[in-house]
PDB file of N, CA and C in Angstrom:
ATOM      1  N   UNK A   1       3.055 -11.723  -6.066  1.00  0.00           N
ATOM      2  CA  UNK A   1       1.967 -10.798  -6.285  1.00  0.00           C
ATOM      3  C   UNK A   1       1.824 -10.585  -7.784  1.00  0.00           C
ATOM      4  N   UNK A   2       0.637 -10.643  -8.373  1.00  0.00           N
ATOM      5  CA  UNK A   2       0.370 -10.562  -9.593  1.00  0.00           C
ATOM      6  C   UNK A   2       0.318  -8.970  -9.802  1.00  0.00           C
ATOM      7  N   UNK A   3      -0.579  -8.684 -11.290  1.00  0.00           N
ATOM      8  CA  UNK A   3      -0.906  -7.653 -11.413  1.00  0.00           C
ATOM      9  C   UNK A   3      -2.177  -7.334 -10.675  1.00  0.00           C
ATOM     10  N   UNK A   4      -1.810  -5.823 -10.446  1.00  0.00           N
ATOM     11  CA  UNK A   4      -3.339  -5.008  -9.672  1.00  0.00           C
ATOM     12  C   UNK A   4      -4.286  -4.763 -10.544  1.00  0.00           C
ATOM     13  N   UNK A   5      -5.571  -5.547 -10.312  1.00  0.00           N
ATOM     14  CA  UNK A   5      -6.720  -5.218 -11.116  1.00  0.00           C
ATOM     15  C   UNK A   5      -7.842  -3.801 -10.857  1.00  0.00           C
ATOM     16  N   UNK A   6      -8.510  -3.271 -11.841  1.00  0.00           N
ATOM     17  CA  UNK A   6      -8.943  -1.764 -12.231  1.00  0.00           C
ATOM     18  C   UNK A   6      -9.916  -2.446 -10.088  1.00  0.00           C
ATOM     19  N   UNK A   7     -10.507  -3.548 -10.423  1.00  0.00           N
ATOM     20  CA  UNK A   7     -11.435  -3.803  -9.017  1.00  0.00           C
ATOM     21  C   UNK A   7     -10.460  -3.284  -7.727  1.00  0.00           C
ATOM     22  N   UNK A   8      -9.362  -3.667  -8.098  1.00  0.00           N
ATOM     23  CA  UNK A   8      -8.870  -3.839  -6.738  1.00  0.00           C
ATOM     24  C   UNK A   8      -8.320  -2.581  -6.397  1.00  0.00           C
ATOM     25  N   UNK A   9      -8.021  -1.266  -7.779  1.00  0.00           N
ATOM     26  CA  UNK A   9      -7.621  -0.175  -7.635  1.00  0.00           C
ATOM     27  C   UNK A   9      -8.808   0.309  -6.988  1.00  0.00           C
ATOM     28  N   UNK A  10      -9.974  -0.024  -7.647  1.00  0.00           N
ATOM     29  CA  UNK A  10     -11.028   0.974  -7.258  1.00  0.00           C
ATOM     30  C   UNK A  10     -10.828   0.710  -5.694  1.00  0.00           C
ATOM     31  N   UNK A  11     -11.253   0.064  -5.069  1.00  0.00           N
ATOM     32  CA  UNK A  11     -11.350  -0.290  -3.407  1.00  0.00           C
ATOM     33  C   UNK A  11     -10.422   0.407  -3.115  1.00  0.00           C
ATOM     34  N   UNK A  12      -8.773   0.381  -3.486  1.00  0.00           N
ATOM     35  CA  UNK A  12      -8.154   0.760  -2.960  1.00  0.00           C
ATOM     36  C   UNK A  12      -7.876   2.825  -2.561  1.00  0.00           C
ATOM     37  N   UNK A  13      -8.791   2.684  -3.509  1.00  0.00           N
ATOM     38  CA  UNK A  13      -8.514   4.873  -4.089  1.00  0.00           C
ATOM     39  C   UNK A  13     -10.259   5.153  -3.997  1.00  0.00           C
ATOM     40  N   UNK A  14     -11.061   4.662  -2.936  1.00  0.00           N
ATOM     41  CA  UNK A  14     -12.326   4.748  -2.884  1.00  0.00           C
ATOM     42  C   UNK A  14     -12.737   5.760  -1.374  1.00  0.00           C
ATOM     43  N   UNK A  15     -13.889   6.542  -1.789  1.00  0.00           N
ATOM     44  CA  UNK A  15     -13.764   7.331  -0.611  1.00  0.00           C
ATOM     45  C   UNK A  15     -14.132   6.578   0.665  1.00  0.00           C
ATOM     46  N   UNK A  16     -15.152   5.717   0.615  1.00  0.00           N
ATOM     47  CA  UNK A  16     -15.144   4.534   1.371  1.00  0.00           C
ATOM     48  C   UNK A  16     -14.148   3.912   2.310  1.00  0.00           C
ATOM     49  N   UNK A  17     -13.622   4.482   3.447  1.00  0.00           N
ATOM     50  CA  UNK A  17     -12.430   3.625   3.940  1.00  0.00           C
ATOM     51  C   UNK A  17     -12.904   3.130   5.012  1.00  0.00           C
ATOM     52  N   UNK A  18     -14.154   2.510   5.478  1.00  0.00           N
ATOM     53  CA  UNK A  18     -14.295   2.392   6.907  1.00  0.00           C
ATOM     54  C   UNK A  18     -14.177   0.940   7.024  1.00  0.00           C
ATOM     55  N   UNK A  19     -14.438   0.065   6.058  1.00  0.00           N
ATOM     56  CA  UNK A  19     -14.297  -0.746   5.983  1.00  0.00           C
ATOM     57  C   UNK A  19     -12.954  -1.838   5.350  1.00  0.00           C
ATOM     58  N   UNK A  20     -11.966  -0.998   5.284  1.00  0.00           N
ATOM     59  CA  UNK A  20     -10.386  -1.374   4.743  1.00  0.00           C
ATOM     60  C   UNK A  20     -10.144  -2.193   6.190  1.00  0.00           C
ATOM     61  N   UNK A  21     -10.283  -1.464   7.291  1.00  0.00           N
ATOM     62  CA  UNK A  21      -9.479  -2.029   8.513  1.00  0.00           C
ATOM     63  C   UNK A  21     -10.178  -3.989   8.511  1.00  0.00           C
ATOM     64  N   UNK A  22     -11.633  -3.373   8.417  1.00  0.00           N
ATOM     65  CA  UNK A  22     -12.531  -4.882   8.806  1.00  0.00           C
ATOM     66  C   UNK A  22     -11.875  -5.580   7.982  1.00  0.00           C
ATOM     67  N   UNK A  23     -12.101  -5.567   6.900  1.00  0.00           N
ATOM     68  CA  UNK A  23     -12.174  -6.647   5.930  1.00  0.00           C
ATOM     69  C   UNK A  23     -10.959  -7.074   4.916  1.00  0.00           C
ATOM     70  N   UNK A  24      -9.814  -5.467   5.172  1.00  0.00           N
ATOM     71  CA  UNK A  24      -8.535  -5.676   4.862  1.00  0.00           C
ATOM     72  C   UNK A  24      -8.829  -5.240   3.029  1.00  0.00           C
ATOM     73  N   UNK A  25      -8.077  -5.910   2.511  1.00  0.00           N
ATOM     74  CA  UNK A  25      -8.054  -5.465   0.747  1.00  0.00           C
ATOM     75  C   UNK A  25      -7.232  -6.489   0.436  1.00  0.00           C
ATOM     76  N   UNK A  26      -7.569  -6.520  -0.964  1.00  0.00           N
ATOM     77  CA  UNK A  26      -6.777  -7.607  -1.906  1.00  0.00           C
ATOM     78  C   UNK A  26      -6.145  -6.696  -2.952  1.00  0.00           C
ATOM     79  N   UNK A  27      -4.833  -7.347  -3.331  1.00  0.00           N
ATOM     80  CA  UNK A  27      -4.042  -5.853  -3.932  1.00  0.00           C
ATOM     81  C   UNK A  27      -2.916  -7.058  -4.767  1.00  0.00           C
ATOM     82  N   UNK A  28      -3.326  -7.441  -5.950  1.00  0.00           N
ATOM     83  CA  UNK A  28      -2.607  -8.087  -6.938  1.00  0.00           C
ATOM     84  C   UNK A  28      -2.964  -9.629  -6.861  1.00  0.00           C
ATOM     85  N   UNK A  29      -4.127  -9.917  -6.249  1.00  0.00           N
ATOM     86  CA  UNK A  29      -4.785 -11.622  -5.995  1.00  0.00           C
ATOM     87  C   UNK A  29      -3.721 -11.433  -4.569  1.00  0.00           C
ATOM     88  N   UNK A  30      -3.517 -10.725  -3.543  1.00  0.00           N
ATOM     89  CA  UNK A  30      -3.065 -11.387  -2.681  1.00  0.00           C
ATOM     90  C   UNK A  30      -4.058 -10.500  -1.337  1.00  0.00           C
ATOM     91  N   UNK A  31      -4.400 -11.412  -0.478  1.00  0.00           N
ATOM     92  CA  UNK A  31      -5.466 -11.136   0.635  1.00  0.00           C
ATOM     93  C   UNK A  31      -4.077 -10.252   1.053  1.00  0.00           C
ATOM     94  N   UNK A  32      -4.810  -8.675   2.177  1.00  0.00           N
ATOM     95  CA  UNK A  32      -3.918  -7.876   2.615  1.00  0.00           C
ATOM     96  C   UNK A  32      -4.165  -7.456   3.861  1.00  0.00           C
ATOM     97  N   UNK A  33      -3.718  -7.481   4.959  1.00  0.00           N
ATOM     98  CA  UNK A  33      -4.358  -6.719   6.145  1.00  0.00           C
ATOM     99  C   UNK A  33      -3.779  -5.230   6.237  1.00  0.00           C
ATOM    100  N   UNK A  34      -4.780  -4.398   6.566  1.00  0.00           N
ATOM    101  CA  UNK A  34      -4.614  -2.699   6.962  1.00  0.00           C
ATOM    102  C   UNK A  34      -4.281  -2.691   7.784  1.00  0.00           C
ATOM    103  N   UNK A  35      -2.847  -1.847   7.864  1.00  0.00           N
ATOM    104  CA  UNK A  35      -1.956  -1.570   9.055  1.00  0.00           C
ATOM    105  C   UNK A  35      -2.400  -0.269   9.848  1.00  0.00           C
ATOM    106  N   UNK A  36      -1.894   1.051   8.379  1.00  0.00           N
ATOM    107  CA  UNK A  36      -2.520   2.154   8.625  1.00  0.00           C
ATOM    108  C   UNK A  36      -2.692   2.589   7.503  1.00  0.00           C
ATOM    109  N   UNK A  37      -3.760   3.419   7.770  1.00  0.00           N
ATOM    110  CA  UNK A  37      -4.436   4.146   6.076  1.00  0.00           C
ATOM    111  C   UNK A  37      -4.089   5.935   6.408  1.00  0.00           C
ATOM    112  N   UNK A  38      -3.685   6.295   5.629  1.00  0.00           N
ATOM    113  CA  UNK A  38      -3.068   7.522   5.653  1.00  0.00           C
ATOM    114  C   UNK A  38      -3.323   8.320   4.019  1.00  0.00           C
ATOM    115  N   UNK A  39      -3.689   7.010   3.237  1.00  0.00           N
ATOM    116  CA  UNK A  39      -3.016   7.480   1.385  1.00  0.00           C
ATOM    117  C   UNK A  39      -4.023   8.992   1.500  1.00  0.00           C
ATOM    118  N   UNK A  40      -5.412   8.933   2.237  1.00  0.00           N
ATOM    119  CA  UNK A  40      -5.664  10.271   1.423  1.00  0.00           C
ATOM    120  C   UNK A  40      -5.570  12.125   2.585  1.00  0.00           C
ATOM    121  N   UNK A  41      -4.593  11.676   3.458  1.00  0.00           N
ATOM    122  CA  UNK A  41      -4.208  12.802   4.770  1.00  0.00           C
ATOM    123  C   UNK A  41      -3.422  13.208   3.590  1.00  0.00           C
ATOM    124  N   UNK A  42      -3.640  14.704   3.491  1.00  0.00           N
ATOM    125  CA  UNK A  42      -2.108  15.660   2.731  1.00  0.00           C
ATOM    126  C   UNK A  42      -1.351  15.283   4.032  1.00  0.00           C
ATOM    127  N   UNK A  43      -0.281  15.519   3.360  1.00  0.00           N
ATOM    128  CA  UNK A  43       1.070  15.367   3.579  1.00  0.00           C
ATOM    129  C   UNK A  43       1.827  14.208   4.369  1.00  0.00           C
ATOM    130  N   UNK A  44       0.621  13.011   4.302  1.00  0.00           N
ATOM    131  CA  UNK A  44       1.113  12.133   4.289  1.00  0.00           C
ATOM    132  C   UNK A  44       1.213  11.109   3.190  1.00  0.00           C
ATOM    133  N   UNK A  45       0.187  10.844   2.802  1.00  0.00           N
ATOM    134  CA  UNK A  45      -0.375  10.189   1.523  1.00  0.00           C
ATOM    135  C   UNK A  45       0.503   9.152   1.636  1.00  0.00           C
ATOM    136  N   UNK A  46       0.410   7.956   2.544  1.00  0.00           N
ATOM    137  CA  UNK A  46       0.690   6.334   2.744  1.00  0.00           C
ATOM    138  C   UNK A  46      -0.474   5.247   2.853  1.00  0.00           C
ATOM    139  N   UNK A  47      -0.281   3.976   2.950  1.00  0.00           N
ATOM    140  CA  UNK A  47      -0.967   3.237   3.455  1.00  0.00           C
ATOM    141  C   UNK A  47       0.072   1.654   3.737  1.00  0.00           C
ATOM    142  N   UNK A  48       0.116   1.488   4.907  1.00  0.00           N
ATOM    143  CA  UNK A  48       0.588   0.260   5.125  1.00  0.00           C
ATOM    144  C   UNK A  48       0.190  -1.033   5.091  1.00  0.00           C
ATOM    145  N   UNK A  49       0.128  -1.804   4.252  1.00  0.00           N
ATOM    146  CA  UNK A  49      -0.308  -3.083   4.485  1.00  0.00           C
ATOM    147  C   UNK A  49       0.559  -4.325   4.994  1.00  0.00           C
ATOM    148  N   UNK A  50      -0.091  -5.544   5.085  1.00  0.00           N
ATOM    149  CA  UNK A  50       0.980  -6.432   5.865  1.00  0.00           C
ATOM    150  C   UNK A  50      -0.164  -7.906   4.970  1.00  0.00           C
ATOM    151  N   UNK A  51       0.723  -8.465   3.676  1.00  0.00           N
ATOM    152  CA  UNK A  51      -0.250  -9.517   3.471  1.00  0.00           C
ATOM    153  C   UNK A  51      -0.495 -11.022   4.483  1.00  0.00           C
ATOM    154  N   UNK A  52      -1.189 -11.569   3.803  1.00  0.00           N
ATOM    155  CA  UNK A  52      -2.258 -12.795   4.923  1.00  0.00           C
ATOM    156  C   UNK A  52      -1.188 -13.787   4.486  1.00  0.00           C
ATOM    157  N   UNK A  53      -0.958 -14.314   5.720  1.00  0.00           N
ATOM    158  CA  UNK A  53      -0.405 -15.907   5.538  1.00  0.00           C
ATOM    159  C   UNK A  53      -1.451 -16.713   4.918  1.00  0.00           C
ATOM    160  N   UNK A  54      -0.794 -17.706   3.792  1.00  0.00           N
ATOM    161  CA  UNK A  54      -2.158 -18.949   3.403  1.00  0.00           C
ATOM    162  C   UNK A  54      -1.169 -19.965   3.299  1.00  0.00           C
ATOM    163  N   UNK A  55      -1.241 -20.859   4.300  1.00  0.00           N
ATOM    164  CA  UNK A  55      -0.458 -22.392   4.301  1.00  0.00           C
ATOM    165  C   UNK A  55       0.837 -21.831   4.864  1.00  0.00           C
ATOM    166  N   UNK A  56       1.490 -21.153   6.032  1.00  0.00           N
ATOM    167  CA  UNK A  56       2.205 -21.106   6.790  1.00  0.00           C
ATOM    168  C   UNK A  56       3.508 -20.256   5.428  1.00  0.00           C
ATOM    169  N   UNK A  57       3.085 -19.249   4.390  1.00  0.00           N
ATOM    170  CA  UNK A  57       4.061 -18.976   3.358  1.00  0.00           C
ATOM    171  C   UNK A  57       4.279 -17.781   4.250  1.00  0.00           C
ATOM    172  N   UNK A  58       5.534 -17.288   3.907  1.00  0.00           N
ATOM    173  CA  UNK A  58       5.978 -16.172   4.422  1.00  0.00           C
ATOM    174  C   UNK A  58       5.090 -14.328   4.288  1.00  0.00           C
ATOM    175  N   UNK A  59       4.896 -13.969   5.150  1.00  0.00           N
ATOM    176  CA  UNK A  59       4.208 -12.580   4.871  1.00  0.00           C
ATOM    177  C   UNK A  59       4.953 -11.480   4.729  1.00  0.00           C
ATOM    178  N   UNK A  60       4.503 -10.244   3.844  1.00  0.00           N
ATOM    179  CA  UNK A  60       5.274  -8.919   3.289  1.00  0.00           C
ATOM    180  C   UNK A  60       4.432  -7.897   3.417  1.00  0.00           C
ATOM    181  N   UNK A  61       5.715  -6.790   4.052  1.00  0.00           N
ATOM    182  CA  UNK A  61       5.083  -5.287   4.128  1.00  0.00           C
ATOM    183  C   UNK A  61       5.247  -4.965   2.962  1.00  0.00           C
ATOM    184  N   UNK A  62       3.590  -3.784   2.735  1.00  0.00           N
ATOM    185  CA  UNK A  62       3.883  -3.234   1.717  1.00  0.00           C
ATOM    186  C   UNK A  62       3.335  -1.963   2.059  1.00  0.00           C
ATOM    187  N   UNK A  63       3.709  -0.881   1.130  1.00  0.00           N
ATOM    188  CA  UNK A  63       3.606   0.695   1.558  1.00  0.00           C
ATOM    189  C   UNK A  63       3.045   0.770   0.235  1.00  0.00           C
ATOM    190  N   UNK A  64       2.001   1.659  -0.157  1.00  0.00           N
ATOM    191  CA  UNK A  64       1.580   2.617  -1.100  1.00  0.00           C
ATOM    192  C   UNK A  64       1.372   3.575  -0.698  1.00  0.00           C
ATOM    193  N   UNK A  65       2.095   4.268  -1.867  1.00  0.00           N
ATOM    194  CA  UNK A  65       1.847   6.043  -1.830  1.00  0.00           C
ATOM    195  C   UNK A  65       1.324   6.800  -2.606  1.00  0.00           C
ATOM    196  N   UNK A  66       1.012   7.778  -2.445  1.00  0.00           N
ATOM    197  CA  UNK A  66       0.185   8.700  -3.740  1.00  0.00           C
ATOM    198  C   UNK A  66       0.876   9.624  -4.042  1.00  0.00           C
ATOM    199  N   UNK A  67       0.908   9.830  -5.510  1.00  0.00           N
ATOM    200  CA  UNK A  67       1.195  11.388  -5.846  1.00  0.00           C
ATOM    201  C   UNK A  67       0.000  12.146  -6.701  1.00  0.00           C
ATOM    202  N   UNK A  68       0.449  13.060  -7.346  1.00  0.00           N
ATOM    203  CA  UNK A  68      -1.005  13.491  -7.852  1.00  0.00           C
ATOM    204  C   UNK A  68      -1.368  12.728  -9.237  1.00  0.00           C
ATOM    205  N   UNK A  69      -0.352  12.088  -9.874  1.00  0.00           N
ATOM    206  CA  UNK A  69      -0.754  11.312 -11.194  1.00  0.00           C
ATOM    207  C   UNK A  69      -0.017   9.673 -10.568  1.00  0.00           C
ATOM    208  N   UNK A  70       0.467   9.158  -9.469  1.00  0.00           N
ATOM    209  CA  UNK A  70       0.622   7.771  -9.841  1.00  0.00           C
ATOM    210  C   UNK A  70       0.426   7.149  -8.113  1.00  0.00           C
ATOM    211  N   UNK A  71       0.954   6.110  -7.959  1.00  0.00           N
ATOM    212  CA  UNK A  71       0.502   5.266  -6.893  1.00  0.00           C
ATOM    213  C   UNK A  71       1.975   4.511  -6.625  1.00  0.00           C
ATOM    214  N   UNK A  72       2.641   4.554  -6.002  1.00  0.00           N
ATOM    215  CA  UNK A  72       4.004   3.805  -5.999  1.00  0.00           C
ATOM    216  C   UNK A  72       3.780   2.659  -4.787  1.00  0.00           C
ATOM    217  N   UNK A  73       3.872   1.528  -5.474  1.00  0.00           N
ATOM    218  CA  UNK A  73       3.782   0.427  -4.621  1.00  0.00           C
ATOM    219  C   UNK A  73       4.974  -0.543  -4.565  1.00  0.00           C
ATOM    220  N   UNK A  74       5.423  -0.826  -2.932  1.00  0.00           N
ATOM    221  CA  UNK A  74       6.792  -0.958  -2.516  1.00  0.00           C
ATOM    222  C   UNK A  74       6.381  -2.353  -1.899  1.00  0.00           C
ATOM    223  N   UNK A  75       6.997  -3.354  -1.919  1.00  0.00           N
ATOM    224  CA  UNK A  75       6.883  -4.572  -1.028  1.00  0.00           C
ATOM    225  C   UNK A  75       8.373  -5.429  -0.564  1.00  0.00           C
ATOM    226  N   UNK A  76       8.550  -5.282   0.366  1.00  0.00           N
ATOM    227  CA  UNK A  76       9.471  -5.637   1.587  1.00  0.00           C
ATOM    228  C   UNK A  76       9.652  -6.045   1.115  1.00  0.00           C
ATOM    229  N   UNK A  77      11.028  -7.439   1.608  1.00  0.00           N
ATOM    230  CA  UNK A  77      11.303  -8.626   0.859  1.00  0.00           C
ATOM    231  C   UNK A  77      11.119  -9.299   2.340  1.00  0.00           C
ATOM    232  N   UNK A  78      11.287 -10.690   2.446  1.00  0.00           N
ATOM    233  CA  UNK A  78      10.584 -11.408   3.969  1.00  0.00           C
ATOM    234  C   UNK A  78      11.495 -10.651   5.334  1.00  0.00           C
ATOM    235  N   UNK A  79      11.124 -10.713   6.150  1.00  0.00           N
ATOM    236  CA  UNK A  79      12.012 -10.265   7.251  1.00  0.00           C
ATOM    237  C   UNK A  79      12.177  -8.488   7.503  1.00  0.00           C
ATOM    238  N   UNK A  80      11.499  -7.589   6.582  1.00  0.00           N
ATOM    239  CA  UNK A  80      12.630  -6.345   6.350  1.00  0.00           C
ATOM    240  C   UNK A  80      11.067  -5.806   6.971  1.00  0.00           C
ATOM    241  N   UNK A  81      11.480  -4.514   8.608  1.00  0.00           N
ATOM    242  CA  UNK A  81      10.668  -4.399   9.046  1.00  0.00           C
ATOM    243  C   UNK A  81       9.715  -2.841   8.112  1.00  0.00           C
ATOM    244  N   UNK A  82       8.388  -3.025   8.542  1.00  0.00           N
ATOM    245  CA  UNK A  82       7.417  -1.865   7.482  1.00  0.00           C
ATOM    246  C   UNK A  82       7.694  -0.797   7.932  1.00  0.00           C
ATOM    247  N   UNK A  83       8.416  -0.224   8.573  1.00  0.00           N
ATOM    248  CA  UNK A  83       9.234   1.254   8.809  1.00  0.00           C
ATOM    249  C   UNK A  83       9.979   1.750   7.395  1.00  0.00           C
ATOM    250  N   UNK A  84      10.962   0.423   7.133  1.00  0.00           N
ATOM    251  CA  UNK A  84      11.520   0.843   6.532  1.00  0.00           C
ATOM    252  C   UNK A  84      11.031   1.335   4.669  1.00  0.00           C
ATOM    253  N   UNK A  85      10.228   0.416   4.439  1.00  0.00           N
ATOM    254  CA  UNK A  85       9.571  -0.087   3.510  1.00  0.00           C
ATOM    255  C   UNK A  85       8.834   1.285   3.219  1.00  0.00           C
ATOM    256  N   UNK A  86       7.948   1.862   4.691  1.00  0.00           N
ATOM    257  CA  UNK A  86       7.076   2.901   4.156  1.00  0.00           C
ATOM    258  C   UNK A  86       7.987   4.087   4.016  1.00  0.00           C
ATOM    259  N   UNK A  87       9.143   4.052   4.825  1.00  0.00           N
ATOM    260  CA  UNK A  87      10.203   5.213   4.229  1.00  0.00           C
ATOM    261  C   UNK A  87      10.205   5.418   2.963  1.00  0.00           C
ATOM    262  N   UNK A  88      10.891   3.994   2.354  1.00  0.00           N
ATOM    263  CA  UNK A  88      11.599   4.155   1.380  1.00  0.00           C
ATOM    264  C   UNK A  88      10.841   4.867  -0.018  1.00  0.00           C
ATOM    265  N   UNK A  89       9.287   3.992   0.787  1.00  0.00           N
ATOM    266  CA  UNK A  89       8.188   4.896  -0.928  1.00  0.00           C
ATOM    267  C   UNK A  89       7.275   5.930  -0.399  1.00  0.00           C
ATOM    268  N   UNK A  90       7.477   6.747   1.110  1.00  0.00           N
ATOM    269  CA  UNK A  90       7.396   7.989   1.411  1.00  0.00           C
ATOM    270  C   UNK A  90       8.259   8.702   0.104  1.00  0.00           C
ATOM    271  N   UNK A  91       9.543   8.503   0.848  1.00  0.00           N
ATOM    272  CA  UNK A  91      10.751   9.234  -0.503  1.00  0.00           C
ATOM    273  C   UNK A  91      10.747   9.081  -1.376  1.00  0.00           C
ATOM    274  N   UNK A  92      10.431   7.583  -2.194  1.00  0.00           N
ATOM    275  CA  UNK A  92      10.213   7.726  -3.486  1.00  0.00           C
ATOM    276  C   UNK A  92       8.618   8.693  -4.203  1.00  0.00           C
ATOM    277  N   UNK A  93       7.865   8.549  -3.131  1.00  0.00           N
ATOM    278  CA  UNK A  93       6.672   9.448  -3.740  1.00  0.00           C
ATOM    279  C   UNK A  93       6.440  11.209  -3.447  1.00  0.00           C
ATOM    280  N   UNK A  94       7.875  11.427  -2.518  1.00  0.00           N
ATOM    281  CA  UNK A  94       8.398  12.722  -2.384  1.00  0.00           C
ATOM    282  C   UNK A  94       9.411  13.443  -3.991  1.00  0.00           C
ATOM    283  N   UNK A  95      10.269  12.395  -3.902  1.00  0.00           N
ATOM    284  CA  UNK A  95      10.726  12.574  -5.485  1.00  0.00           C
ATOM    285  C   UNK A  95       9.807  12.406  -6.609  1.00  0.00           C
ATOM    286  N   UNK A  96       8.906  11.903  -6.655  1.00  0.00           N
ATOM    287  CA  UNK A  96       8.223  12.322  -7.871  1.00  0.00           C
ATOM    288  C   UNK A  96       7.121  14.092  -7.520  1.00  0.00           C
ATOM    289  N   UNK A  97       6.054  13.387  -6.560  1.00  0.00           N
ATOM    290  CA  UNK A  97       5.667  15.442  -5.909  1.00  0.00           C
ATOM    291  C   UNK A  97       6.802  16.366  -6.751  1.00  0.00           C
ATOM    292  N   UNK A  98       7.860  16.223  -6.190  1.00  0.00           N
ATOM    293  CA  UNK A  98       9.145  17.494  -6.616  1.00  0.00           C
ATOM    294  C   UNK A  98       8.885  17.536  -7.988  1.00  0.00           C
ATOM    295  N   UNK A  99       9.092  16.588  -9.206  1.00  0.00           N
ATOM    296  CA  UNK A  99       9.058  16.273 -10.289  1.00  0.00           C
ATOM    297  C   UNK A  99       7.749  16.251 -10.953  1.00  0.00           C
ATOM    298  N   UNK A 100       6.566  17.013 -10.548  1.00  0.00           N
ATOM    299  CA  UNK A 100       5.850  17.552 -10.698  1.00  0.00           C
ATOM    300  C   UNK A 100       4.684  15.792 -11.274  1.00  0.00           C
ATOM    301  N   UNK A 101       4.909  15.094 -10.439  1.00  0.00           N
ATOM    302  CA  UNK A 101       3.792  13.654 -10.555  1.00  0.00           C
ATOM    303  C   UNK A 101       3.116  13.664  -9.929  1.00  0.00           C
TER     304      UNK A 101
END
């Protein structure tokens, strides 16, 4: 996964969500399918993605979270199921909230 471009932030932090599920999102040049969108529910503030296979390569969960100044983006490594993944940057975007981010 490359870097996330200002395009791909915008889509991603847009009030617009009806169309995330259809058409999915691209989030660092990599095609993404919407698992669940949650980033803008208080007190949840997640979103699960699961990227697109292209040529049989391995696919990765990824979790973004919100806080009030940043976006913490977490990506599985192959095999590691998206439970855990969206835990882990639930908590990490709980520790920053506390830390006033």
């Amino acid at each position: 996964m490359g870097c996330i471009s200002p395009v791909e932030m915008n889509v991603l932090l847009g009030k617009d969500r009806s169309l995330l599920f259809v058409n999915g999102l691209t989030l660092g040049g990599q095609k993404c399918s919407v698992i669940r969108d949650n980033l803008m529910i208080d007190g949840e503030f997640t979103m699960d993605l699961r990227t697109k296979s292209i040529k049989g390569e391995p696919t990765f969960n990824i979790t973004i979270s919100r806080t009030a100044r940043t976006l913490v983006v977490l990506m599985g490594k192959e095999g590691i199921h998206g439970g855990n993944v969206n835990m882990k940057c639930f908590e990490m975007a709980c520790y920053l909230r506390n830390a006033g981010y």
